[in-house]
PDB file of N, CA and C in Angstrom:
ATOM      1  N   UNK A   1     -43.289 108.169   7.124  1.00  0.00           N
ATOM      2  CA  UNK A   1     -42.715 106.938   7.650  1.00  0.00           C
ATOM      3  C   UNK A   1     -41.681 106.401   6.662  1.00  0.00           C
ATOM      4  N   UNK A   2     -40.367 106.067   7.340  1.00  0.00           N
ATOM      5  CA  UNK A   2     -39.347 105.426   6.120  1.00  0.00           C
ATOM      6  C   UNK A   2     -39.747 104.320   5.846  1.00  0.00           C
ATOM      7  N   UNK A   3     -39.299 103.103   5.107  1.00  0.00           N
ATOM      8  CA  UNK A   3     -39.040 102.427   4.109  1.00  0.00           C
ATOM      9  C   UNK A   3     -38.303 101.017   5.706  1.00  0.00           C
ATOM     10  N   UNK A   4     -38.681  99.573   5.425  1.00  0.00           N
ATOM     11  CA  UNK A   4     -37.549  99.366   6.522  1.00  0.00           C
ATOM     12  C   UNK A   4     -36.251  98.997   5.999  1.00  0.00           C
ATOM     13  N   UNK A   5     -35.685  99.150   6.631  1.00  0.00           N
ATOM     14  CA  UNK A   5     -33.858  98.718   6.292  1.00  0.00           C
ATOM     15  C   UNK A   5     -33.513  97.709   6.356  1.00  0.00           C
ATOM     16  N   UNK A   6     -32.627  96.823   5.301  1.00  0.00           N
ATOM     17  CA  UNK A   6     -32.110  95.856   5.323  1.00  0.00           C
ATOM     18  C   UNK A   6     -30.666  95.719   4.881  1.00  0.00           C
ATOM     19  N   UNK A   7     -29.537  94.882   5.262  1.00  0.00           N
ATOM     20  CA  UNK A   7     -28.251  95.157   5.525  1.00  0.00           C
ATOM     21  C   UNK A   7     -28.157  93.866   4.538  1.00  0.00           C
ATOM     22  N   UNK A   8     -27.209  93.677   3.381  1.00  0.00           N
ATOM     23  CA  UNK A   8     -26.782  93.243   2.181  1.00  0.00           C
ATOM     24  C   UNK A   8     -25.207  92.950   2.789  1.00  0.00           C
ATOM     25  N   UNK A   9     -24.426  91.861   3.240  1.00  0.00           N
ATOM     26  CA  UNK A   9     -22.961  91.521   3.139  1.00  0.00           C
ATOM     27  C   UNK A   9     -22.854  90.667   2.427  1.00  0.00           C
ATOM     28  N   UNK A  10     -21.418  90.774   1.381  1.00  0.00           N
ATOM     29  CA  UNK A  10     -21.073  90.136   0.772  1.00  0.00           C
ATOM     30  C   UNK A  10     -19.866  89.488   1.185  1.00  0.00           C
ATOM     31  N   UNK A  11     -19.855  87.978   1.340  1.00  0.00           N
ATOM     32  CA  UNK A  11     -19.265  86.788   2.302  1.00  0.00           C
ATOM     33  C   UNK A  11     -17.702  86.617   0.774  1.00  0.00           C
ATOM     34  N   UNK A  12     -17.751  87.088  -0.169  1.00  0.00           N
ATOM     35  CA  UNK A  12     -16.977  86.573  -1.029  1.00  0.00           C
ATOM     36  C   UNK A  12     -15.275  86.958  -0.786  1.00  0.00           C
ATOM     37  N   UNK A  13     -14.313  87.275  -1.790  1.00  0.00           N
ATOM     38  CA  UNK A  13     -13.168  87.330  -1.211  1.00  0.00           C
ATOM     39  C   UNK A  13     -13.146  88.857  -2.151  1.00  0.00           C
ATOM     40  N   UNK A  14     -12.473  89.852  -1.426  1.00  0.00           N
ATOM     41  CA  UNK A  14     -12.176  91.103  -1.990  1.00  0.00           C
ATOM     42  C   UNK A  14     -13.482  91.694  -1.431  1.00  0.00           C
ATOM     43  N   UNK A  15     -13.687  93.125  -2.249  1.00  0.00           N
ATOM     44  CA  UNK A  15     -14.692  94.152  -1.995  1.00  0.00           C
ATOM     45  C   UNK A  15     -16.194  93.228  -3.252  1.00  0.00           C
ATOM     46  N   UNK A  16     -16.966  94.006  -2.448  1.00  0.00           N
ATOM     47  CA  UNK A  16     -18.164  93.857  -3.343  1.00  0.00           C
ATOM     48  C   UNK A  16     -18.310  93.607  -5.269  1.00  0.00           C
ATOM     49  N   UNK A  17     -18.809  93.046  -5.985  1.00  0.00           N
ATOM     50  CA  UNK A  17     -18.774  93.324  -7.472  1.00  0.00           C
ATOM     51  C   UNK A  17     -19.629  94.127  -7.720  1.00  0.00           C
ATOM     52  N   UNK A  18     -18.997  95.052  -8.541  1.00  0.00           N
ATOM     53  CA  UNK A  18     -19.912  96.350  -8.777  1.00  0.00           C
ATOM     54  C   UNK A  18     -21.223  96.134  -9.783  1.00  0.00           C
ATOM     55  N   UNK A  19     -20.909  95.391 -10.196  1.00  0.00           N
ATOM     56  CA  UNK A  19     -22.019  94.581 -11.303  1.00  0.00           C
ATOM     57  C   UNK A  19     -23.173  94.093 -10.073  1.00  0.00           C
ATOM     58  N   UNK A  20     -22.867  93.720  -8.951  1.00  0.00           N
ATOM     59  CA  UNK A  20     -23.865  93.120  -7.742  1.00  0.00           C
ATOM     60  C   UNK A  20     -24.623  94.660  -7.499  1.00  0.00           C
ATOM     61  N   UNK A  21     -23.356  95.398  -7.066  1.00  0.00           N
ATOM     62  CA  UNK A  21     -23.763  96.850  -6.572  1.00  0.00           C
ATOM     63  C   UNK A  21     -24.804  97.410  -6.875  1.00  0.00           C
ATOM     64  N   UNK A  22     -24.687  97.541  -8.324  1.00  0.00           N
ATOM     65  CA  UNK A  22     -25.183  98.476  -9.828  1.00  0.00           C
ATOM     66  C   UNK A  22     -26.819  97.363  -9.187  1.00  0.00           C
ATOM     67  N   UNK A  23     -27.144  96.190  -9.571  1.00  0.00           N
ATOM     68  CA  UNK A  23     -28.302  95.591  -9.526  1.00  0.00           C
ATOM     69  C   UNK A  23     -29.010  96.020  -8.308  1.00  0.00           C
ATOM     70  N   UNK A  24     -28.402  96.378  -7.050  1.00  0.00           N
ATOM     71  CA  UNK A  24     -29.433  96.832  -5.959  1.00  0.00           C
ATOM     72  C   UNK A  24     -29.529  98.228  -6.432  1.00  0.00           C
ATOM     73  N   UNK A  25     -28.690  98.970  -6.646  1.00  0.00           N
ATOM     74  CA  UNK A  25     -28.849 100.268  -6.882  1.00  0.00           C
ATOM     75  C   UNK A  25     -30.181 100.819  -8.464  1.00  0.00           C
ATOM     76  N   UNK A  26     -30.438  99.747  -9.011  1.00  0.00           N
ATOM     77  CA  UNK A  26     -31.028  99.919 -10.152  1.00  0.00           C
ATOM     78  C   UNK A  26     -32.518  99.324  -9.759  1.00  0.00           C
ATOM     79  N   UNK A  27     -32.766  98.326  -8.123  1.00  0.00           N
ATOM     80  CA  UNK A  27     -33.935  97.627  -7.833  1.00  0.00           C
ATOM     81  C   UNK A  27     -35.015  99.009  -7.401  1.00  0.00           C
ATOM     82  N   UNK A  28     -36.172  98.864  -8.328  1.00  0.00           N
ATOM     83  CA  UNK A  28     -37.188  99.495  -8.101  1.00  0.00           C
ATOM     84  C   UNK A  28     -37.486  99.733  -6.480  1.00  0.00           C
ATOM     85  N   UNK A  29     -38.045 100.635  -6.386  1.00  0.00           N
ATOM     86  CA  UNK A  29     -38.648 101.112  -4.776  1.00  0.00           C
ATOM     87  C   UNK A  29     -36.920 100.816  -3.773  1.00  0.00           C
ATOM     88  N   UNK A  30     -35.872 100.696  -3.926  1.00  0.00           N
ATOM     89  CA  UNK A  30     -35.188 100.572  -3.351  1.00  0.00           C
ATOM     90  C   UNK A  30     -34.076 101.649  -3.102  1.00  0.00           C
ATOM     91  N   UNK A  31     -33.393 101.999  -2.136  1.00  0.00           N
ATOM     92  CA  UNK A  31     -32.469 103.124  -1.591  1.00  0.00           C
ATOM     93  C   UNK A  31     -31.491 102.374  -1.103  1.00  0.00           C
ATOM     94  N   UNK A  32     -30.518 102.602  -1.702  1.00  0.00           N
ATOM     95  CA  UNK A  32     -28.762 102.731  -0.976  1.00  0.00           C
ATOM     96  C   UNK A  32     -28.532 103.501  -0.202  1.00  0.00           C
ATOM     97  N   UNK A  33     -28.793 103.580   1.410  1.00  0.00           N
ATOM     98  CA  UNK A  33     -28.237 104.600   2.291  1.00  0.00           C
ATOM     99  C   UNK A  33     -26.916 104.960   2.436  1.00  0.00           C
ATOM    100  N   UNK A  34     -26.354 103.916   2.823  1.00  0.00           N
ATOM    101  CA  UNK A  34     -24.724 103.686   3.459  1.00  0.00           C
ATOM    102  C   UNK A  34     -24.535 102.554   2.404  1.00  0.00           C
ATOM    103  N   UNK A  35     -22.944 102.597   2.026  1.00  0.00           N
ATOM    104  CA  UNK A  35     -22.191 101.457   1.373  1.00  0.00           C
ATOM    105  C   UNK A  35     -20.644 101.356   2.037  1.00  0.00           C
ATOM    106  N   UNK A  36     -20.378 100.608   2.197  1.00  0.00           N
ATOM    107  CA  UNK A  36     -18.796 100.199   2.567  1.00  0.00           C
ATOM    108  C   UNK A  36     -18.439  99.266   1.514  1.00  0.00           C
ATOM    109  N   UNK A  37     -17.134  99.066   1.326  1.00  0.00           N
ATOM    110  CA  UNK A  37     -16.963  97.845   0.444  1.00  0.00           C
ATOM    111  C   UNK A  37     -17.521  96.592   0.206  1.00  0.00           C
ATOM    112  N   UNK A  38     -18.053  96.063   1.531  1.00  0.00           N
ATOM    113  CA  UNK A  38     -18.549  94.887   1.723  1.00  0.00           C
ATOM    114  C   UNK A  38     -19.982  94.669   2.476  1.00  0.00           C
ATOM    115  N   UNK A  39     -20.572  96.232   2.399  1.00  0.00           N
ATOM    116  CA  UNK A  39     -21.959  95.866   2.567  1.00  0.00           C
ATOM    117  C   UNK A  39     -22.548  96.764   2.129  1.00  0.00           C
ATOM    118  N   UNK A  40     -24.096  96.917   2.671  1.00  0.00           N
ATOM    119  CA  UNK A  40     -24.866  97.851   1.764  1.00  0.00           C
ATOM    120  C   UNK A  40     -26.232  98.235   2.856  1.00  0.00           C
ATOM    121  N   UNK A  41     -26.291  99.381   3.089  1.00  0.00           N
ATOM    122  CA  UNK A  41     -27.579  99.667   4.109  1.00  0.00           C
ATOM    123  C   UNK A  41     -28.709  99.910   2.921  1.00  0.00           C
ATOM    124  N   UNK A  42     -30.033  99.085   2.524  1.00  0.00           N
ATOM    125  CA  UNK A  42     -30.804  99.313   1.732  1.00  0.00           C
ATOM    126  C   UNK A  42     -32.042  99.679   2.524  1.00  0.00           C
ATOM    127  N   UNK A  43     -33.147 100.809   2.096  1.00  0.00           N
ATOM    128  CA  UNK A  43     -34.319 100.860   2.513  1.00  0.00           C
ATOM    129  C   UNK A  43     -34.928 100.551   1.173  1.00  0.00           C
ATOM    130  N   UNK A  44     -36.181  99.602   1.800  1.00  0.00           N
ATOM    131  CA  UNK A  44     -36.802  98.678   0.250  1.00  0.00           C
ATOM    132  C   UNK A  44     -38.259  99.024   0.817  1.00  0.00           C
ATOM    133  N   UNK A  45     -39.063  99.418  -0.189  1.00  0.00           N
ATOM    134  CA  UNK A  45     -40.430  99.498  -0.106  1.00  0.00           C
ATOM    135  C   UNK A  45     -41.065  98.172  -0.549  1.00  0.00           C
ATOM    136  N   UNK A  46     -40.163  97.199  -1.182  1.00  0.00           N
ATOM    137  CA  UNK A  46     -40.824  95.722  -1.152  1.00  0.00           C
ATOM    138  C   UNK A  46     -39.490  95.045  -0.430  1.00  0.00           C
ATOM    139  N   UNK A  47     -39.627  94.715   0.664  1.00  0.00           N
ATOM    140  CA  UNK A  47     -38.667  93.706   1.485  1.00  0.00           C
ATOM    141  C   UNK A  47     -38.507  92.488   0.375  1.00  0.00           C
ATOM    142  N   UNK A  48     -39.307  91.604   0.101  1.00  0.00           N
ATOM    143  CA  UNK A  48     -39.566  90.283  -1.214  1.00  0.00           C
ATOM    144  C   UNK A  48     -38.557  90.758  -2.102  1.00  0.00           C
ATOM    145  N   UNK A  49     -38.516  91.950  -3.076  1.00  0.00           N
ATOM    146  CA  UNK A  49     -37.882  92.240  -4.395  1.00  0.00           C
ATOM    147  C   UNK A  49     -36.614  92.073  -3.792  1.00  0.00           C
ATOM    148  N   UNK A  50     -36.004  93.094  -2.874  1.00  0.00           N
ATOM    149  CA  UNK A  50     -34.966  92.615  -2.324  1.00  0.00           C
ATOM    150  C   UNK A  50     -34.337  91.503  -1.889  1.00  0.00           C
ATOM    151  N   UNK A  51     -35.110  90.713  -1.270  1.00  0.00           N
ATOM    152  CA  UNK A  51     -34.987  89.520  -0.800  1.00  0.00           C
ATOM    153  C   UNK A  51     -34.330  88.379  -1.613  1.00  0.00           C
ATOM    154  N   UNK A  52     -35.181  88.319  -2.989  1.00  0.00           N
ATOM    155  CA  UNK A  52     -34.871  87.561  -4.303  1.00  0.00           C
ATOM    156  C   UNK A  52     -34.033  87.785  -4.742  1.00  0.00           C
ATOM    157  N   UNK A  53     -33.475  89.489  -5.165  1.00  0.00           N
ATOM    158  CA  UNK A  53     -32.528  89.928  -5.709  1.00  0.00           C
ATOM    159  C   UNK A  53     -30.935  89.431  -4.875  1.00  0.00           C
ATOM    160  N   UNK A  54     -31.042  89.769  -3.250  1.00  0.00           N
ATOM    161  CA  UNK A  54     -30.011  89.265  -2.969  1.00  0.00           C
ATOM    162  C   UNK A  54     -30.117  87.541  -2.408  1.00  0.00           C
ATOM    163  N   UNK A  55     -30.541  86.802  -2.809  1.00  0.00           N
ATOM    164  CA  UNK A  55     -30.876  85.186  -3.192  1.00  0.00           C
ATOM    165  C   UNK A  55     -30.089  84.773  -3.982  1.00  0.00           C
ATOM    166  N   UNK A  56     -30.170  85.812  -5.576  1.00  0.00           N
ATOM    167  CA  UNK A  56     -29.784  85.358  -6.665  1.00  0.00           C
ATOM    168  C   UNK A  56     -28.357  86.043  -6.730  1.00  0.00           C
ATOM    169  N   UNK A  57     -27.817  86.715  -6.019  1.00  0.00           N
ATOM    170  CA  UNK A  57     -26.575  86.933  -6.560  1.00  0.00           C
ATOM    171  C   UNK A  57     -25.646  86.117  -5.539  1.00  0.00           C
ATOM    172  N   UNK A  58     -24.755  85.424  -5.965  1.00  0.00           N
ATOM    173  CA  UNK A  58     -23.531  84.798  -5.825  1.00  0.00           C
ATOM    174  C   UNK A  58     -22.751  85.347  -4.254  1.00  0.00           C
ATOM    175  N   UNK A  59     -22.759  84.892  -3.100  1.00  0.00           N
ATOM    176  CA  UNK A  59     -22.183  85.137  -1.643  1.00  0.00           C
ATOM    177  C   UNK A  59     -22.402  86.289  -1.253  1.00  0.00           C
ATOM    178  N   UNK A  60     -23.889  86.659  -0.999  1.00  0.00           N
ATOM    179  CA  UNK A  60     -24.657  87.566  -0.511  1.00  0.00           C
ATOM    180  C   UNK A  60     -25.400  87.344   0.708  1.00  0.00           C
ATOM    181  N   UNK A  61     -25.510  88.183   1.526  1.00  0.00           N
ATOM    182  CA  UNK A  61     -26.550  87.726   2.993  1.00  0.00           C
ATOM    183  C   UNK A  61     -27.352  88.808   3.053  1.00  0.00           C
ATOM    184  N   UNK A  62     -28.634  88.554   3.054  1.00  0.00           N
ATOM    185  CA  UNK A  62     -29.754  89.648   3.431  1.00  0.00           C
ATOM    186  C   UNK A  62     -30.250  89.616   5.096  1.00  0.00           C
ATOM    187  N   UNK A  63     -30.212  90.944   5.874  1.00  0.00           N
ATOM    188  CA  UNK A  63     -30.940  90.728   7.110  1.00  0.00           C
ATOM    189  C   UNK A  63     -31.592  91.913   7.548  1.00  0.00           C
ATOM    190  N   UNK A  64     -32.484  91.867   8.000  1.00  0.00           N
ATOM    191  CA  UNK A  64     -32.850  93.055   8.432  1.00  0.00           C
ATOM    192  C   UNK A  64     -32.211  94.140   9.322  1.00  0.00           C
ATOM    193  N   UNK A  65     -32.137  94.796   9.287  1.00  0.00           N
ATOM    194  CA  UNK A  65     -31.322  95.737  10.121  1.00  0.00           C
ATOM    195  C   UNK A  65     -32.068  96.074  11.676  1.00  0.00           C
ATOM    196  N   UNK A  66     -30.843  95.764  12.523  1.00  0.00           N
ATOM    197  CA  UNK A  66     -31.531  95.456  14.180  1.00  0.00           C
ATOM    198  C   UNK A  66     -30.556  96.479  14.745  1.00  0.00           C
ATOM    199  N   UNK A  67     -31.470  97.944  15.051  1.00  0.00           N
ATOM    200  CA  UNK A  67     -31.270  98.924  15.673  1.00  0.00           C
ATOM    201  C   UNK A  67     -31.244  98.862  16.999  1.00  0.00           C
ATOM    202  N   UNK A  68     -30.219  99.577  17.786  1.00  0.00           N
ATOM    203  CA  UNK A  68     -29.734  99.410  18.909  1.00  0.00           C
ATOM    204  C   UNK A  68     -29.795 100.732  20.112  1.00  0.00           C
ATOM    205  N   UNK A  69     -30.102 100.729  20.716  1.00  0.00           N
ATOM    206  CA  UNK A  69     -30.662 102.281  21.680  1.00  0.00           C
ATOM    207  C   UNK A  69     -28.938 102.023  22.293  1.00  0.00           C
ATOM    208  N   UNK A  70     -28.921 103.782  21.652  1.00  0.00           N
ATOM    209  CA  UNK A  70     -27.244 104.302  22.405  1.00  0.00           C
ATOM    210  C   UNK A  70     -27.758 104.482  23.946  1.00  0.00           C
ATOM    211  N   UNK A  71     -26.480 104.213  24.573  1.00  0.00           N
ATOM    212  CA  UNK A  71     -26.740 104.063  26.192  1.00  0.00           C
ATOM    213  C   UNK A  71     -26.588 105.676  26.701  1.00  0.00           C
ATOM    214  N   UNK A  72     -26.882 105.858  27.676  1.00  0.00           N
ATOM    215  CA  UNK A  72     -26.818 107.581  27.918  1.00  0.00           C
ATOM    216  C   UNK A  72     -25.848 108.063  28.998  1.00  0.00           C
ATOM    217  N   UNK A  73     -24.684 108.281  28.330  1.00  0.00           N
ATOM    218  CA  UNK A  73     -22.928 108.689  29.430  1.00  0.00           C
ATOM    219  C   UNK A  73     -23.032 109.937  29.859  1.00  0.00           C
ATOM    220  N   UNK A  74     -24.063 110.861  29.492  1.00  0.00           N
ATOM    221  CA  UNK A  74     -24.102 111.978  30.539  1.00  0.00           C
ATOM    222  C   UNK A  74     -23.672 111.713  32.080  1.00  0.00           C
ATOM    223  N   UNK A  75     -22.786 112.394  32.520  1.00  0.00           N
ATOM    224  CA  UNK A  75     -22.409 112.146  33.747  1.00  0.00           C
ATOM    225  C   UNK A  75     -23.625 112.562  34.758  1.00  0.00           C
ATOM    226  N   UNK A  76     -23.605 111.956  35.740  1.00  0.00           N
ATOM    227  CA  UNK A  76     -24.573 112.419  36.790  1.00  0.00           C
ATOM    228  C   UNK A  76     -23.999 112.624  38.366  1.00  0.00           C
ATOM    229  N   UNK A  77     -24.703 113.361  39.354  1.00  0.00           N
ATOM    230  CA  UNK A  77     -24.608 113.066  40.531  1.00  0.00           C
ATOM    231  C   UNK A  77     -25.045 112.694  42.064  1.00  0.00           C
ATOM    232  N   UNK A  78     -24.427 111.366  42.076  1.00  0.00           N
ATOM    233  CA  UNK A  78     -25.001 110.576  42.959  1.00  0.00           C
ATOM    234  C   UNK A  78     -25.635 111.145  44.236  1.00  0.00           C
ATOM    235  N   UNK A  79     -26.624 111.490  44.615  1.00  0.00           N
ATOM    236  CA  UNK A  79     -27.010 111.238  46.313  1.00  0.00           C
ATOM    237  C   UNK A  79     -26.942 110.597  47.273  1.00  0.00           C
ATOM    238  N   UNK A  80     -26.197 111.099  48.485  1.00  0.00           N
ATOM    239  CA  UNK A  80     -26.147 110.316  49.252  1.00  0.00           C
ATOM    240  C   UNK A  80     -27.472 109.458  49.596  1.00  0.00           C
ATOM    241  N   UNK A  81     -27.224 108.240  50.191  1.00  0.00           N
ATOM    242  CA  UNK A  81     -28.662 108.135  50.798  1.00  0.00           C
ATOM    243  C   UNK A  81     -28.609 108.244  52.437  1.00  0.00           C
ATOM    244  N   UNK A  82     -30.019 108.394  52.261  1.00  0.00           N
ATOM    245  CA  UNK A  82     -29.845 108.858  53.813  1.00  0.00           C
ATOM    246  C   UNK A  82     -30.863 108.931  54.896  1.00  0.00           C
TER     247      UNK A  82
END
């Protein structure tokens, strides 16, 4: 079973501070999946450690990550009715 995911944006002006970066990347029980400049896909085995960590750093938003079911475009074909 994974770890759950939580999504890290940083609201400030420019890309992320790598000094912010470096601190999730160094948080115990924690994984950097995905990074873009301005966010961060984390799986945390303590949701809390994370939580605090991004609290304390300077125009940060913590949320859980809310997975979305892809819709299914396989084409099909209709029956008449009849």
């Amino acid at each position: 079973m994974t770890s759950p995911r939580f999504v890290l944006r940083y609201r400030g002006e420019g890309p992320a501070p790598e000094a912010d970066v470096g601190q999730v990347h160094d948080l115990g029980g924690a994984v950097v999946v995905d990074a873009s400049a301005r966010m961060l896909l984390v799986e945390a085995d303590d949701p809390g450690a994370l939580r605090d960590l991004a609290g304390n750093l300077s125009d940060w938003i913590f949320a859980p990550e809310q997975p979305y079911p892809l819709p299914d475009t396989r084409a099909r074909v209709e029956r008449p009715s009849g």
